[in-house]
N, C-alpha and C. Protein backbone atom coordinates (compact mmCIF):
# COMPACT_ATOMS: atom_id res chain seq x y z
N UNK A 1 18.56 -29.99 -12.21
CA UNK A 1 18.02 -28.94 -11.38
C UNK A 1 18.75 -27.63 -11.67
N UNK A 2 18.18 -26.41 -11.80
CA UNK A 2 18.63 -24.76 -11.86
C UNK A 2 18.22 -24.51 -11.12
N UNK A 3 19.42 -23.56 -10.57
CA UNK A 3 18.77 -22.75 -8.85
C UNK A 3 18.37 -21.35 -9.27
N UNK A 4 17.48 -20.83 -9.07
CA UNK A 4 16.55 -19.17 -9.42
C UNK A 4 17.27 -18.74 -8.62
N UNK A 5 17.84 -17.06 -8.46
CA UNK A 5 17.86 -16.09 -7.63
C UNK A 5 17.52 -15.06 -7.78
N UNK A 6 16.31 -15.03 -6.62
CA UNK A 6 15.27 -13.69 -7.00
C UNK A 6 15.44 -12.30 -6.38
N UNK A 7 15.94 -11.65 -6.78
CA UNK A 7 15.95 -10.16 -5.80
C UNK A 7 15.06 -9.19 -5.95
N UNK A 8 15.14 -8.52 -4.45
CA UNK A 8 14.12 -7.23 -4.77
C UNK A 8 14.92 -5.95 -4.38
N UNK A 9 14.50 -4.85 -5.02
CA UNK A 9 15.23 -3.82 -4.69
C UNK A 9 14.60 -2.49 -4.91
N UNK A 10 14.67 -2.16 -3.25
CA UNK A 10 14.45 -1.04 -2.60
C UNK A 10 14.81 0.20 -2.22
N UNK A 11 14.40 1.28 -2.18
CA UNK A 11 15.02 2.25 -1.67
C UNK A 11 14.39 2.89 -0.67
N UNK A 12 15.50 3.43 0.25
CA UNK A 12 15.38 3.40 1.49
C UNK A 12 15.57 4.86 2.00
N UNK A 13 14.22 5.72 2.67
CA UNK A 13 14.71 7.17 3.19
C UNK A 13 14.17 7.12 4.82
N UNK A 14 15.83 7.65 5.47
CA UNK A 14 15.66 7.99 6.69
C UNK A 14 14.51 8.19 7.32
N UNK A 15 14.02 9.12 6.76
CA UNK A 15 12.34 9.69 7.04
C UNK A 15 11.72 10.70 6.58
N UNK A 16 10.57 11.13 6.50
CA UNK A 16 9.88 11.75 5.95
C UNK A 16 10.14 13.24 4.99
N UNK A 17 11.38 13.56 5.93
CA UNK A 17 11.88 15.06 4.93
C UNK A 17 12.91 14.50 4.37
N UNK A 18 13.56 12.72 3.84
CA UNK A 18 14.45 12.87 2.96
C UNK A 18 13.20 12.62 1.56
N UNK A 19 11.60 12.42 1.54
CA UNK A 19 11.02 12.02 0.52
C UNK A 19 11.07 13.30 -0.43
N UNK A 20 10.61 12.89 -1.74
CA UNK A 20 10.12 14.08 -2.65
C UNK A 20 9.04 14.87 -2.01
N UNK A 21 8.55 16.16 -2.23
CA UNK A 21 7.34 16.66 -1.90
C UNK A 21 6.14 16.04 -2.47
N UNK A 22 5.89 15.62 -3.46
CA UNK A 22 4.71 14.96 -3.86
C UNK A 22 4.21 13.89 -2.98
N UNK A 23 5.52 13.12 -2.54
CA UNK A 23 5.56 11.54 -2.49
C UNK A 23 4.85 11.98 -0.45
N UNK A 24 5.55 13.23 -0.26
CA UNK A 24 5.42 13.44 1.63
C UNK A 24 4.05 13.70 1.76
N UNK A 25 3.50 14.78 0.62
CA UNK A 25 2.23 15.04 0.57
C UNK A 25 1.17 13.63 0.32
N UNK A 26 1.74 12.54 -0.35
CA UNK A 26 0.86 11.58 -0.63
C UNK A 26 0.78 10.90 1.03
N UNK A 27 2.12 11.00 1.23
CA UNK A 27 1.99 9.80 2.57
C UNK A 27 1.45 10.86 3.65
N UNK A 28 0.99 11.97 4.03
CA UNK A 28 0.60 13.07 4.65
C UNK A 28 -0.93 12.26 4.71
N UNK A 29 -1.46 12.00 3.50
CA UNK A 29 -3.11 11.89 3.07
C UNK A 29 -3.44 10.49 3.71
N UNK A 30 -2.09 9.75 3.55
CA UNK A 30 -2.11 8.32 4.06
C UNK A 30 -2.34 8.25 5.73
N UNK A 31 -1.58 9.24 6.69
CA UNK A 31 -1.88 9.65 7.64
C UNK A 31 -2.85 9.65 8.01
N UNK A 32 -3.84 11.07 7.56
CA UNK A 32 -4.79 11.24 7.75
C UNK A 32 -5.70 10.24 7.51
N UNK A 33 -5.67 9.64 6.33
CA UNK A 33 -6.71 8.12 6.16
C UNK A 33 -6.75 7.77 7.63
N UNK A 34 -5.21 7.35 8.54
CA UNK A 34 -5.41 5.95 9.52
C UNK A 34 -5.71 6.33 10.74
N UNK A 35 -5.87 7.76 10.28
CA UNK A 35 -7.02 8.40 11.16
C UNK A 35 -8.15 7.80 11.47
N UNK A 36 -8.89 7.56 10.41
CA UNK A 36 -10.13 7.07 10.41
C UNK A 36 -10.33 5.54 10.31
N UNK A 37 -8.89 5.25 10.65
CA UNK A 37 -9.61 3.54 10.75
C UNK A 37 -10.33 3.11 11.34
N UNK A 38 -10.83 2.31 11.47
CA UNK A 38 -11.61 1.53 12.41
C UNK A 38 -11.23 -0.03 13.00
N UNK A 39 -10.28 -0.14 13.93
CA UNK A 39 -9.29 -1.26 14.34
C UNK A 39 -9.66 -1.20 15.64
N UNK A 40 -10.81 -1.65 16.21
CA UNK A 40 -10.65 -2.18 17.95
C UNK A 40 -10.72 -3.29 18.57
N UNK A 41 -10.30 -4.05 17.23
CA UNK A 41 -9.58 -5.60 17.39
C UNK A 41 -8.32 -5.85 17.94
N UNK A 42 -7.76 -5.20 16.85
CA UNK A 42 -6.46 -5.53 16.92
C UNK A 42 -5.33 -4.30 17.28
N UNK A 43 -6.54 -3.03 17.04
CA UNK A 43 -5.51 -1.94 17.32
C UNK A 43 -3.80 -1.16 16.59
N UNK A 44 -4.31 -2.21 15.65
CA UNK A 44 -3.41 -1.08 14.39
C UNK A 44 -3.90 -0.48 13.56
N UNK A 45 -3.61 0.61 13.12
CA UNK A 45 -4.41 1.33 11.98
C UNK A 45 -3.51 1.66 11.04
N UNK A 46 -4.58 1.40 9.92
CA UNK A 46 -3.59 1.42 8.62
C UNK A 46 -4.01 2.33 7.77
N UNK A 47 -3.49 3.26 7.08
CA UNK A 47 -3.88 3.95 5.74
C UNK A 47 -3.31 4.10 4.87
N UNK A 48 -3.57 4.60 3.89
CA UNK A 48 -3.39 4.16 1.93
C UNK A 48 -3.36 5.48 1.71
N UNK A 49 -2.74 6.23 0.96
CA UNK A 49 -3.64 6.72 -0.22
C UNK A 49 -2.50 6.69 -1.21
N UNK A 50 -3.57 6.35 -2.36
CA UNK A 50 -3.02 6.69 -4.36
C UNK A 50 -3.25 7.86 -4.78
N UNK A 51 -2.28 8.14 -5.67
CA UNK A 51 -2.04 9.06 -7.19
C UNK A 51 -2.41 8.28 -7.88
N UNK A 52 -3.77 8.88 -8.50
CA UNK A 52 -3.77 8.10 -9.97
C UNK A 52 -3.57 8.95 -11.40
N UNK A 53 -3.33 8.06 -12.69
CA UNK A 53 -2.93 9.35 -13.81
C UNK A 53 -4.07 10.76 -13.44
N UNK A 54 -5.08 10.87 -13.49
CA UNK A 54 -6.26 11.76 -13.47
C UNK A 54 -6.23 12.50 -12.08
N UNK A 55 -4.99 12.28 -11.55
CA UNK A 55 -4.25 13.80 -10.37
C UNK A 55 -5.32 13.39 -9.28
N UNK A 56 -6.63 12.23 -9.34
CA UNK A 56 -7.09 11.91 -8.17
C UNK A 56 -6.03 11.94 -6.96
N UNK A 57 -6.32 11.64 -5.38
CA UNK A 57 -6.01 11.35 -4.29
C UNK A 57 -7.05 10.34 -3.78
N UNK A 58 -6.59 9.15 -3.89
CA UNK A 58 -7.88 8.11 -3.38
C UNK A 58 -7.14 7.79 -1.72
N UNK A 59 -8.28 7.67 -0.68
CA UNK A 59 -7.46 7.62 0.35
C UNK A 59 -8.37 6.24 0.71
N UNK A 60 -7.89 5.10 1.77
CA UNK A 60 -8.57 4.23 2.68
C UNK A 60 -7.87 3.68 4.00
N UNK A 61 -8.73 3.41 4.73
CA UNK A 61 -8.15 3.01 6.59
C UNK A 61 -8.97 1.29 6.62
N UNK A 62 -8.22 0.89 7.15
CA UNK A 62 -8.49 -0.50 7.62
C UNK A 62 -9.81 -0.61 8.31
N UNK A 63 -11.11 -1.09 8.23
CA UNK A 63 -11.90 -1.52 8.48
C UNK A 63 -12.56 -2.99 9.08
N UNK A 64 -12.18 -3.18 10.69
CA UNK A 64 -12.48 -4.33 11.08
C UNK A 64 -13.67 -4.72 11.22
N UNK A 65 -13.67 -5.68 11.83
CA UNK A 65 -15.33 -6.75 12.10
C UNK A 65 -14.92 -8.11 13.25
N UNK A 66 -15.75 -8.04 14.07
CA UNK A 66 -15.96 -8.47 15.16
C UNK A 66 -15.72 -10.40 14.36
N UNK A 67 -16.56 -10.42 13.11
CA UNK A 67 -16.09 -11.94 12.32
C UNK A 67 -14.81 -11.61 11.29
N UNK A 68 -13.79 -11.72 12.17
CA UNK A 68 -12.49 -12.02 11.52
C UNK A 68 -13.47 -13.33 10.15
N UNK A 69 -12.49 -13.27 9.52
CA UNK A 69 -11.65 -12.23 8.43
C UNK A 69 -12.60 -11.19 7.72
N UNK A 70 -13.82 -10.44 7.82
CA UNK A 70 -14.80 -9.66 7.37
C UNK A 70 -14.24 -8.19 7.11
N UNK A 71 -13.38 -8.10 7.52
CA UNK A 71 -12.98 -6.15 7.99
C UNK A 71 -12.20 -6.30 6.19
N UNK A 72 -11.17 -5.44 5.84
CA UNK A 72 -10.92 -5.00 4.87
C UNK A 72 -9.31 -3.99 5.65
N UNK A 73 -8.33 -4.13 4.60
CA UNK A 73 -7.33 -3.37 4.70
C UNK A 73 -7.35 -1.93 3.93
N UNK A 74 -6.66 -1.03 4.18
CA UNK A 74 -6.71 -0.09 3.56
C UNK A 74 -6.19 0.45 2.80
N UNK A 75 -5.07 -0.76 2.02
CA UNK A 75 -4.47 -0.87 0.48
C UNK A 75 -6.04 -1.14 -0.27
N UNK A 76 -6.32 -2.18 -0.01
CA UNK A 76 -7.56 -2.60 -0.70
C UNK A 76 -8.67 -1.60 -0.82
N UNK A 77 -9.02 -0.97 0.33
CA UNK A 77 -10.34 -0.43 0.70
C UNK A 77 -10.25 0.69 -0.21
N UNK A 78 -8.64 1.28 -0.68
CA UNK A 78 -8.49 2.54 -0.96
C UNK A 78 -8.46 2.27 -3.10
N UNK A 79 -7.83 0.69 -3.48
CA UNK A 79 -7.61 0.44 -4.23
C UNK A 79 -8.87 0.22 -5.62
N UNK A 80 -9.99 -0.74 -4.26
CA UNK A 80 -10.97 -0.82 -5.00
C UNK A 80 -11.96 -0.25 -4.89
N UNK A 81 -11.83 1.13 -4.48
CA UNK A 81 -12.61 2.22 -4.72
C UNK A 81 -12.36 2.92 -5.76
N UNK A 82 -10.74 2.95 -5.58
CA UNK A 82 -10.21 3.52 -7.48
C UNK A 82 -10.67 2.80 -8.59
N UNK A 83 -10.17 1.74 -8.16
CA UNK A 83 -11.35 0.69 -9.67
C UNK A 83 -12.30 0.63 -9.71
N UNK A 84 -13.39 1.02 -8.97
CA UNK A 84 -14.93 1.09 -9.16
C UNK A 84 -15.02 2.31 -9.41
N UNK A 85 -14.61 3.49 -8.91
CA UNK A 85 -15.37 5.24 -9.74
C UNK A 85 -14.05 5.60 -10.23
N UNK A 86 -13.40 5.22 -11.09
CA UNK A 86 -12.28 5.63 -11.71
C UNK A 86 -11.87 4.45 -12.79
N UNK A 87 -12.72 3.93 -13.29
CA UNK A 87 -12.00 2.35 -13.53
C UNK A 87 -11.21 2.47 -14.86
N UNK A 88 -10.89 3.65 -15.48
CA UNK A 88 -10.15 3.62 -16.53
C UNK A 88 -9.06 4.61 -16.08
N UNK A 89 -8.09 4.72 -14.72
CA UNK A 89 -7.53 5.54 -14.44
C UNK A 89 -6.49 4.40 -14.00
N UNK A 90 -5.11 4.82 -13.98
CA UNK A 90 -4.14 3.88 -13.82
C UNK A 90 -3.67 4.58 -12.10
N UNK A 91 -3.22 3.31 -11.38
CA UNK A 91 -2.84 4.05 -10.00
C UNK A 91 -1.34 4.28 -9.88
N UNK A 92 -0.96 5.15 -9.81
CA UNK A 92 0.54 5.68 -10.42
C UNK A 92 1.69 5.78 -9.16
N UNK A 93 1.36 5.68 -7.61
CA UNK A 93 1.89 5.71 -6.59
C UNK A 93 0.75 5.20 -5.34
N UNK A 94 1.49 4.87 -4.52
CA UNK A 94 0.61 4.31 -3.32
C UNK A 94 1.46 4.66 -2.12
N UNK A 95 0.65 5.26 -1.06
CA UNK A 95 1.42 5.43 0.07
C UNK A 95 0.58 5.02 1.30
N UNK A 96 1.89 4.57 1.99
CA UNK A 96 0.82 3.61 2.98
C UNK A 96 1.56 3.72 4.42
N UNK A 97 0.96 3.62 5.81
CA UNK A 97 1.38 4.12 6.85
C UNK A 97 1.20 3.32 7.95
N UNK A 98 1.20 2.69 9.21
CA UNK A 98 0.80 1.61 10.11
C UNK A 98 1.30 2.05 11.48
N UNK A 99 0.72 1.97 12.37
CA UNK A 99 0.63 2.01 13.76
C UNK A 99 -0.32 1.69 14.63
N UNK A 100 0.38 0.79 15.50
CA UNK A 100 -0.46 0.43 16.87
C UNK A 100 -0.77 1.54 17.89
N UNK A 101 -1.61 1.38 18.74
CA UNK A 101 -2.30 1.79 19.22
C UNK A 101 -1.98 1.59 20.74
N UNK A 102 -0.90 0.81 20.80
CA UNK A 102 -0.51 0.27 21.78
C UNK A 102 1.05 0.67 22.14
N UNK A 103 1.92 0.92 21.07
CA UNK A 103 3.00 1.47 21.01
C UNK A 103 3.60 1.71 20.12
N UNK A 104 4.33 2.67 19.57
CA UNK A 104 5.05 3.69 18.50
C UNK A 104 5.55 2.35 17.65
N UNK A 105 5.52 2.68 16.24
CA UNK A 105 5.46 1.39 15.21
C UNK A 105 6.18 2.41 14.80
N UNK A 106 7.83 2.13 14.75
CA UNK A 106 9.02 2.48 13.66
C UNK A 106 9.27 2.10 12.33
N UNK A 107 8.99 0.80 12.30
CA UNK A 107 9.52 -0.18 11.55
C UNK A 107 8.42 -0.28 10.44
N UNK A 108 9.39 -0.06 8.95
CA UNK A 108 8.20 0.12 8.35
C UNK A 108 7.24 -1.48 7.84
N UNK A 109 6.11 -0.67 7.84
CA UNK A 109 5.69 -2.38 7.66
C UNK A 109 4.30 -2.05 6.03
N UNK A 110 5.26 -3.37 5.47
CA UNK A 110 4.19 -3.11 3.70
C UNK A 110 3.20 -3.87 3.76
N UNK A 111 2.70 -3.96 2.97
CA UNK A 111 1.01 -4.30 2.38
C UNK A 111 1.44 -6.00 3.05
N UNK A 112 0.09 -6.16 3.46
CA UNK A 112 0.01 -8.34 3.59
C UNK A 112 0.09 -8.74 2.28
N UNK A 113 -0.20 -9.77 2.00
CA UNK A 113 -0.18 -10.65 1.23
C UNK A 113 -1.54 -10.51 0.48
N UNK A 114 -2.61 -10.14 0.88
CA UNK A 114 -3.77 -10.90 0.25
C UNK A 114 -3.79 -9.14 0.02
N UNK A 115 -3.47 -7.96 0.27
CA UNK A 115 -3.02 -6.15 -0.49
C UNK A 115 -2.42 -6.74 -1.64
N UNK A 116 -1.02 -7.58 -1.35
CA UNK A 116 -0.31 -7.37 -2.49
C UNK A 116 -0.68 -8.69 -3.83
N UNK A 117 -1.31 -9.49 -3.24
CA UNK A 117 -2.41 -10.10 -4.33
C UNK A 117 -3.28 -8.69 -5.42
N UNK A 118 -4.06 -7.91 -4.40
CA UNK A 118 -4.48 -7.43 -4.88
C UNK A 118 -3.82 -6.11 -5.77
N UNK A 119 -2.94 -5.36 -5.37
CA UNK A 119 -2.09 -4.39 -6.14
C UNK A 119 -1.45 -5.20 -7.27
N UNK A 120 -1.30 -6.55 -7.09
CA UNK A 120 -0.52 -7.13 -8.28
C UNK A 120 -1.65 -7.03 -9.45
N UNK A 121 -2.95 -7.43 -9.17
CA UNK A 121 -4.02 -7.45 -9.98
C UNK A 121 -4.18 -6.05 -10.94
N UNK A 122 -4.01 -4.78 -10.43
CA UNK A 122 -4.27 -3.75 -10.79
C UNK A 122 -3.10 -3.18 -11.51
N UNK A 123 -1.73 -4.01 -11.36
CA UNK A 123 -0.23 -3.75 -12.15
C UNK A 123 -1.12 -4.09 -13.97
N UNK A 124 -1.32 -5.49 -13.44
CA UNK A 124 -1.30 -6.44 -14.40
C UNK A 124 -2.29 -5.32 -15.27
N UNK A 125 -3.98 -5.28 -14.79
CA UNK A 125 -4.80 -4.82 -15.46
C UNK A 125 -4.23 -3.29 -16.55
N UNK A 126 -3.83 -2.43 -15.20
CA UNK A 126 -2.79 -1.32 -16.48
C UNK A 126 -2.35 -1.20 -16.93
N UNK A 127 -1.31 -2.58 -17.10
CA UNK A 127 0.21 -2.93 -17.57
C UNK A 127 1.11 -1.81 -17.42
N UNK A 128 1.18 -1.33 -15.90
CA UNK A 128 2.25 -0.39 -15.68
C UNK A 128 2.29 -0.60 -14.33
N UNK A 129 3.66 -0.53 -13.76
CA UNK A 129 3.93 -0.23 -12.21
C UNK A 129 3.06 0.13 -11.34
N UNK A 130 3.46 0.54 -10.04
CA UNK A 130 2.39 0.83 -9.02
C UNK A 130 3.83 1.51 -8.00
N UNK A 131 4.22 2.83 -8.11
CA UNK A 131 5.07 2.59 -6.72
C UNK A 131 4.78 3.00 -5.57
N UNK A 132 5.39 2.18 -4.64
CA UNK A 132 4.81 2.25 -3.45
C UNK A 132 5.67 2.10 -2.26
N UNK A 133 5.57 3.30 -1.65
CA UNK A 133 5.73 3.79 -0.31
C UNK A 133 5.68 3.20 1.07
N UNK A 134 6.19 2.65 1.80
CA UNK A 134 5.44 2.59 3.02
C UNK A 134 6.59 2.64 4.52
N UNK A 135 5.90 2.88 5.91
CA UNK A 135 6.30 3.26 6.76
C UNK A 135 5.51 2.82 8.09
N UNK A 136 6.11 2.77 9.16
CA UNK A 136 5.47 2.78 10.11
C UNK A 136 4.79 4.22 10.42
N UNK A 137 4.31 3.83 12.15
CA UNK A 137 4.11 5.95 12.47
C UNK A 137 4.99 6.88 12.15
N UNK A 138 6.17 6.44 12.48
CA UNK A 138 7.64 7.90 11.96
C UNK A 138 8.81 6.67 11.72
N UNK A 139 9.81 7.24 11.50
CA UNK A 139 11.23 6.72 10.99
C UNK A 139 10.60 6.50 9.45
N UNK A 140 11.72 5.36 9.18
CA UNK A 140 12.44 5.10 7.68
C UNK A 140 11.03 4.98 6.60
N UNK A 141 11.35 5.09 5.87
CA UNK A 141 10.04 5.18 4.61
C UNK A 141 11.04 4.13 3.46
N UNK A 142 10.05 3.21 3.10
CA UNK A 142 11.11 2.23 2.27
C UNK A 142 10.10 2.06 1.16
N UNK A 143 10.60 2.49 -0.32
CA UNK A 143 9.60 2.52 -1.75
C UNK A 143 10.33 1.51 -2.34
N UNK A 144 9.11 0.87 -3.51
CA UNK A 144 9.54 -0.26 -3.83
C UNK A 144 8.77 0.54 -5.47
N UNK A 145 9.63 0.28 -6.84
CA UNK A 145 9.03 0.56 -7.73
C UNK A 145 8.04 0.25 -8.32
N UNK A 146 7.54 -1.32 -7.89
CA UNK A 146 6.62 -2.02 -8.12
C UNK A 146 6.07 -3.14 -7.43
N UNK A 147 5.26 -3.23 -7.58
CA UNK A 147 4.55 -4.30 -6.47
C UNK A 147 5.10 -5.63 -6.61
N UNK A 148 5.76 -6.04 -7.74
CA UNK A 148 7.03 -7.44 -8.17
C UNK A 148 7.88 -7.24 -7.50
N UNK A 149 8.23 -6.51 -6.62
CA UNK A 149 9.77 -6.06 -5.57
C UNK A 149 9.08 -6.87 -4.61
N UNK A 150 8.13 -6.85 -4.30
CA UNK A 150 7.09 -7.37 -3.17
C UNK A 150 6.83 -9.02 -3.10
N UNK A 151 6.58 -9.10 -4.70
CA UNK A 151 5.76 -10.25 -5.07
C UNK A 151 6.10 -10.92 -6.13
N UNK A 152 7.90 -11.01 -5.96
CA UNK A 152 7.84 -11.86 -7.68
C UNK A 152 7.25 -12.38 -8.34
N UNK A 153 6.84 -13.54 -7.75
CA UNK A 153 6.43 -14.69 -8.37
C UNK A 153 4.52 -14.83 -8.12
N UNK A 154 4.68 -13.67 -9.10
CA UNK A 154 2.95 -13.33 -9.06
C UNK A 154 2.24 -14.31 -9.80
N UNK A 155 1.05 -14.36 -9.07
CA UNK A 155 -0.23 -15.35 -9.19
C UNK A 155 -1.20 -13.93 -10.27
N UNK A 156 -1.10 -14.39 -11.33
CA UNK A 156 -2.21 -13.61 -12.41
C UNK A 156 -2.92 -13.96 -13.38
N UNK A 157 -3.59 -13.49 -14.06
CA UNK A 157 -4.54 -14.26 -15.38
C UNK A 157 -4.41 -15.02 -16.10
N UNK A 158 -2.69 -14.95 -16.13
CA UNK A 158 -2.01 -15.42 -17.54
C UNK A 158 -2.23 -16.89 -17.18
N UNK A 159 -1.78 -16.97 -15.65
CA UNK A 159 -1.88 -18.84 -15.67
C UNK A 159 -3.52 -19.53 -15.83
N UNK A 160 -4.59 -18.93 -15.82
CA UNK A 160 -5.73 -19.23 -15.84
C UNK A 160 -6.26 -19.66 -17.15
């Protein structure tokens, strides 16, 4: 038997004015996305938005449905809109934002599982990083260089 030890590594800003300007302006757009969510399920709202190489701003908000699991997150919603009218454009940053509706969400909280399925998909397809941002409503903002900080032990083509 060999024992694996897997790490991930993050970096970590106080909040919003320790980010770069690009990166505040991206998560600014991400804001505004979770504006427009549509969550009166569950009452969190989530928003996205990407940089892609081609200086796009793709933005998306969580989209529920009364038949759980039907609604859509807004890593995804925002992701595979870039791959359908952009599909030869690589997504170069992701910023992403979360709050209830019910009470102030500090704590930053990243993509689920079945986002970071999907951002892993779109690493793989570009063969380049994805970095990504994320935060609750206010406090700490915690970026990860790649969606493998997230998801080591990624599920992709290769095993198929």
């Amino acid at each position: 038997m060999k024992e694996v030890k897997i790490e991930s590594v993050l970096q970590v800003y106080d909040n919003l004015d320790e980010l770069p300007n690009d990166i505040a302006e991206l998560m600014k757009k991400a804001f505004d996305a979770r504006q427009k969510s549509y969550s009166p399920y569950s009452n969190f709202s989530v928003g996205a938005a990407l940089l892609l190489n081609n200086g796009k701003i793709i933005t998306g908000s969580n989209q529920e449905n009364a038949s759980y699991p039907s609604g859509l997150c807004a890593e995804r919603t925002a992701i595979y809109y870039a791959g359908s009218q952009y599909p030869d454009a690589k997504v170069l940053k992701m910023a992403i934002t979360a709050g209830s509706k019910l009470k102030t969400t500090v704590t930053p909280i990243p993509p689920c599982g079945a986002c970071r399925q999907a951002i892993a998909e779109y690493e793989v397809k570009q063969n380049a990083p994805i970095e990504i941002y994320f935060m609750g409503e206010t406090g700490r903002v915690v970026k990860s260089d790649s969606l493998a900080n997230l998801l080591p032990l990624v599920f992709d083509k290769s095993v198929l």
